[in-house]
PDB file of N, CA and C in Angstrom:
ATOM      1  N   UNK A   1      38.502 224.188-104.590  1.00  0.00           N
ATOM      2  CA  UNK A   1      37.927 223.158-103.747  1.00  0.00           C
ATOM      3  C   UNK A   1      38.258 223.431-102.279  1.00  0.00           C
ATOM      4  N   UNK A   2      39.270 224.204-102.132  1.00  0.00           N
ATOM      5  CA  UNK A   2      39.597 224.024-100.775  1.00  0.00           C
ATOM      6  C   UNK A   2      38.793 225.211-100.227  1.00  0.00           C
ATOM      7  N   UNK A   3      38.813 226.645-100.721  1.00  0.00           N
ATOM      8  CA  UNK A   3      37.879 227.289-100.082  1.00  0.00           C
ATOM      9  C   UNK A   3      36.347 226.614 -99.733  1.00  0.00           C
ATOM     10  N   UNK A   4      36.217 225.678-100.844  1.00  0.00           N
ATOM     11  CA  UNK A   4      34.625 225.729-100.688  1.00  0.00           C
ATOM     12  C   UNK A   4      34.460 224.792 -99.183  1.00  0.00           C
ATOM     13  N   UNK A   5      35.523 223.662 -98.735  1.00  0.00           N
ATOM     14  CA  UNK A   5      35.711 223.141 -97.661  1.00  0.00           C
ATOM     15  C   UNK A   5      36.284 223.976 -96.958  1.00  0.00           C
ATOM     16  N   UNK A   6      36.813 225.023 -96.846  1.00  0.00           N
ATOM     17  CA  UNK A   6      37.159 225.751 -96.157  1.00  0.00           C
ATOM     18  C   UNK A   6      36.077 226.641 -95.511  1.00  0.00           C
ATOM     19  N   UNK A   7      35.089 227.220 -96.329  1.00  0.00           N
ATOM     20  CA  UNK A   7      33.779 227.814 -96.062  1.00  0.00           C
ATOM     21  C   UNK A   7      33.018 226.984 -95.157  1.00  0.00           C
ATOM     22  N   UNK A   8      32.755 225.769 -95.948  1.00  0.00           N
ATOM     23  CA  UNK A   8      31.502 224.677 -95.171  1.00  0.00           C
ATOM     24  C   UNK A   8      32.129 224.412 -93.743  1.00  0.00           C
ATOM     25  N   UNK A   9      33.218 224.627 -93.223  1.00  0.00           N
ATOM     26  CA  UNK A   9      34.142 223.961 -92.232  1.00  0.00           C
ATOM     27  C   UNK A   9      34.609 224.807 -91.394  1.00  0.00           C
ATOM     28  N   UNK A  10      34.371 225.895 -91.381  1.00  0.00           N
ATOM     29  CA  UNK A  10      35.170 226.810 -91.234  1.00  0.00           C
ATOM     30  C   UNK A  10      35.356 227.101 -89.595  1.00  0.00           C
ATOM     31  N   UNK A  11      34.028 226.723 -89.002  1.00  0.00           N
ATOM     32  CA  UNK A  11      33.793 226.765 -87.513  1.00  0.00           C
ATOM     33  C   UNK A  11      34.360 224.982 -87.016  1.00  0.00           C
ATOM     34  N   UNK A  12      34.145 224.147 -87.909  1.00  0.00           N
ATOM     35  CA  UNK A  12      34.935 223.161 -87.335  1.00  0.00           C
ATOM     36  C   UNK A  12      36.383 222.836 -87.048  1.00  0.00           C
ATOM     37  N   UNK A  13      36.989 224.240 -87.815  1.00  0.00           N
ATOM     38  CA  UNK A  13      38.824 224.036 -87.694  1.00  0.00           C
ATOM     39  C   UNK A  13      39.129 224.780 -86.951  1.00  0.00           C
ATOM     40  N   UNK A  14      40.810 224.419 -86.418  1.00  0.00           N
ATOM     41  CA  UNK A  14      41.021 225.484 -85.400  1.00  0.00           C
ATOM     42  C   UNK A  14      41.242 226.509 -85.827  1.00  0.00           C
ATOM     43  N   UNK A  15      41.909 227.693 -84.910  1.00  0.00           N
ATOM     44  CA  UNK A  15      41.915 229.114 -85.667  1.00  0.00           C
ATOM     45  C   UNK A  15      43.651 229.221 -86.247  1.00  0.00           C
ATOM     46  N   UNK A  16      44.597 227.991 -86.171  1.00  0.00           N
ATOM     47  CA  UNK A  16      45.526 228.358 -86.891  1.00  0.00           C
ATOM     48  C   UNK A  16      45.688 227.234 -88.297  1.00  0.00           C
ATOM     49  N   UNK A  17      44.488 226.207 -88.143  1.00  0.00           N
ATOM     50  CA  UNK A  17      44.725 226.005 -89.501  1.00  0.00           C
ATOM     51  C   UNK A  17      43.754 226.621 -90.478  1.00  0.00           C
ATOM     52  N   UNK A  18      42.678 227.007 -90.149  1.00  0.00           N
ATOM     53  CA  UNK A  18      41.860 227.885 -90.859  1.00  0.00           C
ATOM     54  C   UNK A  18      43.220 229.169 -91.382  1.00  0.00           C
ATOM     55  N   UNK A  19      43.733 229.509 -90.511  1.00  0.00           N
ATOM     56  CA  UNK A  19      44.558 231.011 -91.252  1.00  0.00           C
ATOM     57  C   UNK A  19      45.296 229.813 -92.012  1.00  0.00           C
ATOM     58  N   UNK A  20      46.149 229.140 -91.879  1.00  0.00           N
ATOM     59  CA  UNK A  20      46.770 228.669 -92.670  1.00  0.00           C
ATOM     60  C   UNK A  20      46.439 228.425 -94.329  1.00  0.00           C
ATOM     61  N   UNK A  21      44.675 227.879 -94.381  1.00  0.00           N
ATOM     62  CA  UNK A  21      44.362 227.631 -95.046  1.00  0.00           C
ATOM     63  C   UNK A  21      43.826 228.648 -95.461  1.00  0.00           C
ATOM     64  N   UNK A  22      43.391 230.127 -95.236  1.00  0.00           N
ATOM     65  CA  UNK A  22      43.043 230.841 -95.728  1.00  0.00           C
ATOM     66  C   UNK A  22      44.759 231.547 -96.816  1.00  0.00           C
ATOM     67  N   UNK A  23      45.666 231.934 -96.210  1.00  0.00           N
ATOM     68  CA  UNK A  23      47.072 232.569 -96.764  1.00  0.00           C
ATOM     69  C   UNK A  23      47.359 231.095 -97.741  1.00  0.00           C
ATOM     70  N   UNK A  24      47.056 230.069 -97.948  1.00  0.00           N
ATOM     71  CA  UNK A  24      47.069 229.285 -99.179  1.00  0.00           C
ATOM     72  C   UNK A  24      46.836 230.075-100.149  1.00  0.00           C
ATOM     73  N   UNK A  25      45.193 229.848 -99.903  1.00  0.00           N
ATOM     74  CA  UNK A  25      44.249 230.569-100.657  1.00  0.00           C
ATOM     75  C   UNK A  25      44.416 231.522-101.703  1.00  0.00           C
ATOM     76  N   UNK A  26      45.171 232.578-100.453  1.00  0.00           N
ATOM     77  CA  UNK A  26      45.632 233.909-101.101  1.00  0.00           C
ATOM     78  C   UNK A  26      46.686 234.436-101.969  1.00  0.00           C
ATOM     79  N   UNK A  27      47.658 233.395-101.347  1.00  0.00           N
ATOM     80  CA  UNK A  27      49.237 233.398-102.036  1.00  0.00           C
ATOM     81  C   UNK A  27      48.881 232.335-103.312  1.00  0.00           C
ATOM     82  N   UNK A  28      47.616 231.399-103.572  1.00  0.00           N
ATOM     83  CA  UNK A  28      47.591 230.936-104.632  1.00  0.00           C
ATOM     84  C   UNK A  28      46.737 232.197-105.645  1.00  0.00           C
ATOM     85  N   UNK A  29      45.626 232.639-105.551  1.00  0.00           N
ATOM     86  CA  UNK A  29      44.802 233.618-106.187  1.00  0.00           C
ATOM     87  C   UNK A  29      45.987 234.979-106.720  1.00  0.00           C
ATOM     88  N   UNK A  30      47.650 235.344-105.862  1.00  0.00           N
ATOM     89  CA  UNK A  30      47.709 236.129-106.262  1.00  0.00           C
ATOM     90  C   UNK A  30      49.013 235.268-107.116  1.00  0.00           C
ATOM     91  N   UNK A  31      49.324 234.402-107.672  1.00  0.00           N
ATOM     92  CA  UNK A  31      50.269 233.792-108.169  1.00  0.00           C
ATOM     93  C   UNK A  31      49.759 233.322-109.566  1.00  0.00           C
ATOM     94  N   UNK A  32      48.627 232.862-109.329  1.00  0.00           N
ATOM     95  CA  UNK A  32      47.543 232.844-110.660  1.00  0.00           C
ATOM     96  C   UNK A  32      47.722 234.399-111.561  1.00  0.00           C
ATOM     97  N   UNK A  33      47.336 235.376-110.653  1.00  0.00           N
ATOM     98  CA  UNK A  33      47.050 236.438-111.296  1.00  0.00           C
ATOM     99  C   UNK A  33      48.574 237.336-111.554  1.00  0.00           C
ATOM    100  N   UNK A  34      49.654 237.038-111.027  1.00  0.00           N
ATOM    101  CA  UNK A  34      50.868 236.989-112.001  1.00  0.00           C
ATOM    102  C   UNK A  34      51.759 236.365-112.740  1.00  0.00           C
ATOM    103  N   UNK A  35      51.183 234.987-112.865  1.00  0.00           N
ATOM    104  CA  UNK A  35      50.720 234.504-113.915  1.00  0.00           C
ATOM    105  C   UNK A  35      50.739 234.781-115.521  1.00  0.00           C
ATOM    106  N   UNK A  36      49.076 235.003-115.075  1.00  0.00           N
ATOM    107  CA  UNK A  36      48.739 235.332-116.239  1.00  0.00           C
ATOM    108  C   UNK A  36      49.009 236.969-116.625  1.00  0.00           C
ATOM    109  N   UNK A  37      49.569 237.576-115.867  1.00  0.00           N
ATOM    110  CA  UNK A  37      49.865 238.822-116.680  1.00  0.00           C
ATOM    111  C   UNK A  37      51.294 239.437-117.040  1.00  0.00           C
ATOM    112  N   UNK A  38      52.098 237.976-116.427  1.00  0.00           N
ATOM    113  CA  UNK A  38      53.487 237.987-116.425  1.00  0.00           C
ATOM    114  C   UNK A  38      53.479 237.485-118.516  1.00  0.00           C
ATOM    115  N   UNK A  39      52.483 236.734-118.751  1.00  0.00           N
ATOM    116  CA  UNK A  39      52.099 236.240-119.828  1.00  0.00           C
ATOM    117  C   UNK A  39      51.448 236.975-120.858  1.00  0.00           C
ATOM    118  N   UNK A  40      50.856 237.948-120.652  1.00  0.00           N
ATOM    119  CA  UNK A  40      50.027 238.918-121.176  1.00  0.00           C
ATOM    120  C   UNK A  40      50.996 240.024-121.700  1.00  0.00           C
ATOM    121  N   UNK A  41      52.093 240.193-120.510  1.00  0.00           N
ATOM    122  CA  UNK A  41      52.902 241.446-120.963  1.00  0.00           C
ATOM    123  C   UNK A  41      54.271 241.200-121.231  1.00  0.00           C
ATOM    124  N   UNK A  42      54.135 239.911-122.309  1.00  0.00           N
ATOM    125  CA  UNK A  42      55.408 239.131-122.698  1.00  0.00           C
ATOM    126  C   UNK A  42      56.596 239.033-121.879  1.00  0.00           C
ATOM    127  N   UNK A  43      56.543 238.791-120.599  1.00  0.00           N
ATOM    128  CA  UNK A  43      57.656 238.112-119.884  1.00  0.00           C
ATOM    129  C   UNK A  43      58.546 239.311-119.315  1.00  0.00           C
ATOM    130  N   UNK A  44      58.010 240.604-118.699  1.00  0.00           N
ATOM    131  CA  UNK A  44      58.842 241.287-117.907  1.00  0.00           C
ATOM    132  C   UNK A  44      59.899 240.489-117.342  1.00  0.00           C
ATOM    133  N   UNK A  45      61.287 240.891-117.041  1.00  0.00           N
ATOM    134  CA  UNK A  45      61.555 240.145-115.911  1.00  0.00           C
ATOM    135  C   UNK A  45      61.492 240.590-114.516  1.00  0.00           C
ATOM    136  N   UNK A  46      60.701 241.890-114.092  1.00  0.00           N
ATOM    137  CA  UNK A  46      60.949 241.982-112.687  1.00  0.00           C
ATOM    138  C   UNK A  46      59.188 241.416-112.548  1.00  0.00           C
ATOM    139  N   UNK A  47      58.321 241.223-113.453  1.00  0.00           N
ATOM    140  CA  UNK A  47      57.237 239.981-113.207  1.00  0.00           C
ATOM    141  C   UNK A  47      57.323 238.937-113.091  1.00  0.00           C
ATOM    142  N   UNK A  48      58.565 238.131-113.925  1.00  0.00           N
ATOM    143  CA  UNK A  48      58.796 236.951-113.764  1.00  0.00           C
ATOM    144  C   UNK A  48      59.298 236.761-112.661  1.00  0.00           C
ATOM    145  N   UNK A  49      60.586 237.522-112.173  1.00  0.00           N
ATOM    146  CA  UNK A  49      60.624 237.395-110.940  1.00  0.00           C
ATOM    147  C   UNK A  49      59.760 236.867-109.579  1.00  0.00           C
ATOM    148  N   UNK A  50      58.955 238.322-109.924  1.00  0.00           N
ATOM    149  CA  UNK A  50      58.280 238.548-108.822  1.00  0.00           C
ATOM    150  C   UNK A  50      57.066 237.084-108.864  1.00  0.00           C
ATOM    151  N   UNK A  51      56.811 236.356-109.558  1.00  0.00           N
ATOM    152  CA  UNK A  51      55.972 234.932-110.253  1.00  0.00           C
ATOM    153  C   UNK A  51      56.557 234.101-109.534  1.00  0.00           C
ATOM    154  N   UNK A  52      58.190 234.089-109.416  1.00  0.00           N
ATOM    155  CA  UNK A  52      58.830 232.967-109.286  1.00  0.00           C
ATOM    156  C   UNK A  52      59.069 233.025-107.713  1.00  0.00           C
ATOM    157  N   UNK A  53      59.232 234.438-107.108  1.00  0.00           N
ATOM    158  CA  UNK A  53      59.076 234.535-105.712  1.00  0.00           C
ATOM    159  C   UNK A  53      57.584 234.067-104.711  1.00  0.00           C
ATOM    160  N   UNK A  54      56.643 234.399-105.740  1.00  0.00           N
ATOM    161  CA  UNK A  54      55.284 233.885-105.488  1.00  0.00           C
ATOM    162  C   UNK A  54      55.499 232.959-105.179  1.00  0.00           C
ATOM    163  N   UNK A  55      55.959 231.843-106.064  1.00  0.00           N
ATOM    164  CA  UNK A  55      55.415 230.296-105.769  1.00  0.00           C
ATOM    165  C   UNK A  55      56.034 229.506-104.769  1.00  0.00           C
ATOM    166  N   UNK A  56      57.412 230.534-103.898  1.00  0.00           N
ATOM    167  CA  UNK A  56      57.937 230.194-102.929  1.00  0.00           C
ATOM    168  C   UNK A  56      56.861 230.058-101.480  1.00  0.00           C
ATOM    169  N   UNK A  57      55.888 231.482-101.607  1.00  0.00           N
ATOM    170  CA  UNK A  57      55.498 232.052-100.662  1.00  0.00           C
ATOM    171  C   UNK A  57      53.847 230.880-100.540  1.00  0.00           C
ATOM    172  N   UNK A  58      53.691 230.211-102.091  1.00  0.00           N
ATOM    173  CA  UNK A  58      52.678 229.211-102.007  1.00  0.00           C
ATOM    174  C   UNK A  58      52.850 228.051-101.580  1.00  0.00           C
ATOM    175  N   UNK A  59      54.204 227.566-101.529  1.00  0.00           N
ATOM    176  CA  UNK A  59      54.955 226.499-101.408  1.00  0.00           C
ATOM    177  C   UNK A  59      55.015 226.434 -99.685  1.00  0.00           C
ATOM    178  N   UNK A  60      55.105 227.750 -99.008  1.00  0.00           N
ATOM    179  CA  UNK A  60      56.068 227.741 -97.819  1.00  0.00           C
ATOM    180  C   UNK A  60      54.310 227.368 -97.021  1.00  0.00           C
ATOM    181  N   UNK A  61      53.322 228.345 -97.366  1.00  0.00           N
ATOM    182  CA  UNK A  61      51.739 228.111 -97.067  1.00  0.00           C
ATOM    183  C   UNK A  61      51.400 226.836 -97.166  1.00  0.00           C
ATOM    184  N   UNK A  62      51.334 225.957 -98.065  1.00  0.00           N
ATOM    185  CA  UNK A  62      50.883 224.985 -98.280  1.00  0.00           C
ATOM    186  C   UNK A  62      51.622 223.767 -97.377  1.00  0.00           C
ATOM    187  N   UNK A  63      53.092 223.843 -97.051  1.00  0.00           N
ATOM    188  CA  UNK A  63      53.570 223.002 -96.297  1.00  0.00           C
ATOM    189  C   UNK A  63      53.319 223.046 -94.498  1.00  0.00           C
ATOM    190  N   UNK A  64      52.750 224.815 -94.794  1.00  0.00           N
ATOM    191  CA  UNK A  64      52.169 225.325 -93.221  1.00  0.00           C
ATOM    192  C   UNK A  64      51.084 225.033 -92.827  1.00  0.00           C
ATOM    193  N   UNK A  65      49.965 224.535 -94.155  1.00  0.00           N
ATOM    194  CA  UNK A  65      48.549 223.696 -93.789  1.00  0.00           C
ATOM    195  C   UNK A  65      49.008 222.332 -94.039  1.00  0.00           C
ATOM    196  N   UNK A  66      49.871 221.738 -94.281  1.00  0.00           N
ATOM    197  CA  UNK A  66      50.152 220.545 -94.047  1.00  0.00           C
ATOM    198  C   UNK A  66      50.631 220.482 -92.502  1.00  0.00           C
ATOM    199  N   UNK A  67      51.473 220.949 -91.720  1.00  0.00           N
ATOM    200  CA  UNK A  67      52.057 220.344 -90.880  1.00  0.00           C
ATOM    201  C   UNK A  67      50.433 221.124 -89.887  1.00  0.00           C
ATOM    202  N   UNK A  68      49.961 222.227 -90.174  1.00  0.00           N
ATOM    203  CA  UNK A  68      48.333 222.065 -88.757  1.00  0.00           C
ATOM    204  C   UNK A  68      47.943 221.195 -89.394  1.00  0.00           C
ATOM    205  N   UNK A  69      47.349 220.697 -90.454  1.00  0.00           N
ATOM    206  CA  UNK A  69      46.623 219.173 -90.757  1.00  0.00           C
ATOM    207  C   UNK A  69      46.863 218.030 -90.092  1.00  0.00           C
ATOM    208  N   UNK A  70      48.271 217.705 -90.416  1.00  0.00           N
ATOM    209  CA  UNK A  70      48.807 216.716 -89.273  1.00  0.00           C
ATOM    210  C   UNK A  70      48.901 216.344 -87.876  1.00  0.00           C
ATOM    211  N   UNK A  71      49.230 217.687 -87.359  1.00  0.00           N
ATOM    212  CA  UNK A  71      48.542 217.623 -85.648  1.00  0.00           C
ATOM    213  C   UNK A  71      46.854 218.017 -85.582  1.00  0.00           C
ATOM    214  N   UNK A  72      46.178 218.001 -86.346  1.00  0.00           N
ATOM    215  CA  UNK A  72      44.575 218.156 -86.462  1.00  0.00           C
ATOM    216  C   UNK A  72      43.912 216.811 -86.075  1.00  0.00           C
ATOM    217  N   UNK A  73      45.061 215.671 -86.832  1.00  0.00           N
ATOM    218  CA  UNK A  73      44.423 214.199 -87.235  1.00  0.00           C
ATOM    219  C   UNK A  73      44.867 213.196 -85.523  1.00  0.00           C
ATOM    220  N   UNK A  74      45.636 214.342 -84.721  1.00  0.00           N
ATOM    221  CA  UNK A  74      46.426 213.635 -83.143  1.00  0.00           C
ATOM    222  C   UNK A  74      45.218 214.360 -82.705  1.00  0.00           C
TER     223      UNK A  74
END
């Protein structure tokens, strides 16, 4: 959902919450996809790891389009 508002919008945001919201995006698509293959190849642990470092790097993005959101709405 958010790309697709991210697409339709894309000239209406500024240019650091657009990146913001794009490295969401990305750090979510590649966290999905180790994931599921952290799952596929019964639980490596330097995949799991590397899964569990992911969701830091989605976590740290997502609180970084929160705080441009917030000065978006001043």
């Amino acid at each position: 959902a958010l790309f697709v508002v991210l697409r339709n919008n894309a000239a209406q945001l500024p240019k650091r919450t657009n990146i913001a919201a794009v490295h969401l995006i990305a750090f979510a698509g590649i966290q999905v996809a180790l994931g599921i293959s952290t799952l596929l190849l019964v639980v490596p642990t330097h995949l799991a790891a590397t899964h569990q470092l992911g969701s830091l790097a989605v976590l740290g993005s997502a609180l970084w389009l929160t705080r441009e959101l917030k000065f978006l709405a001043k």
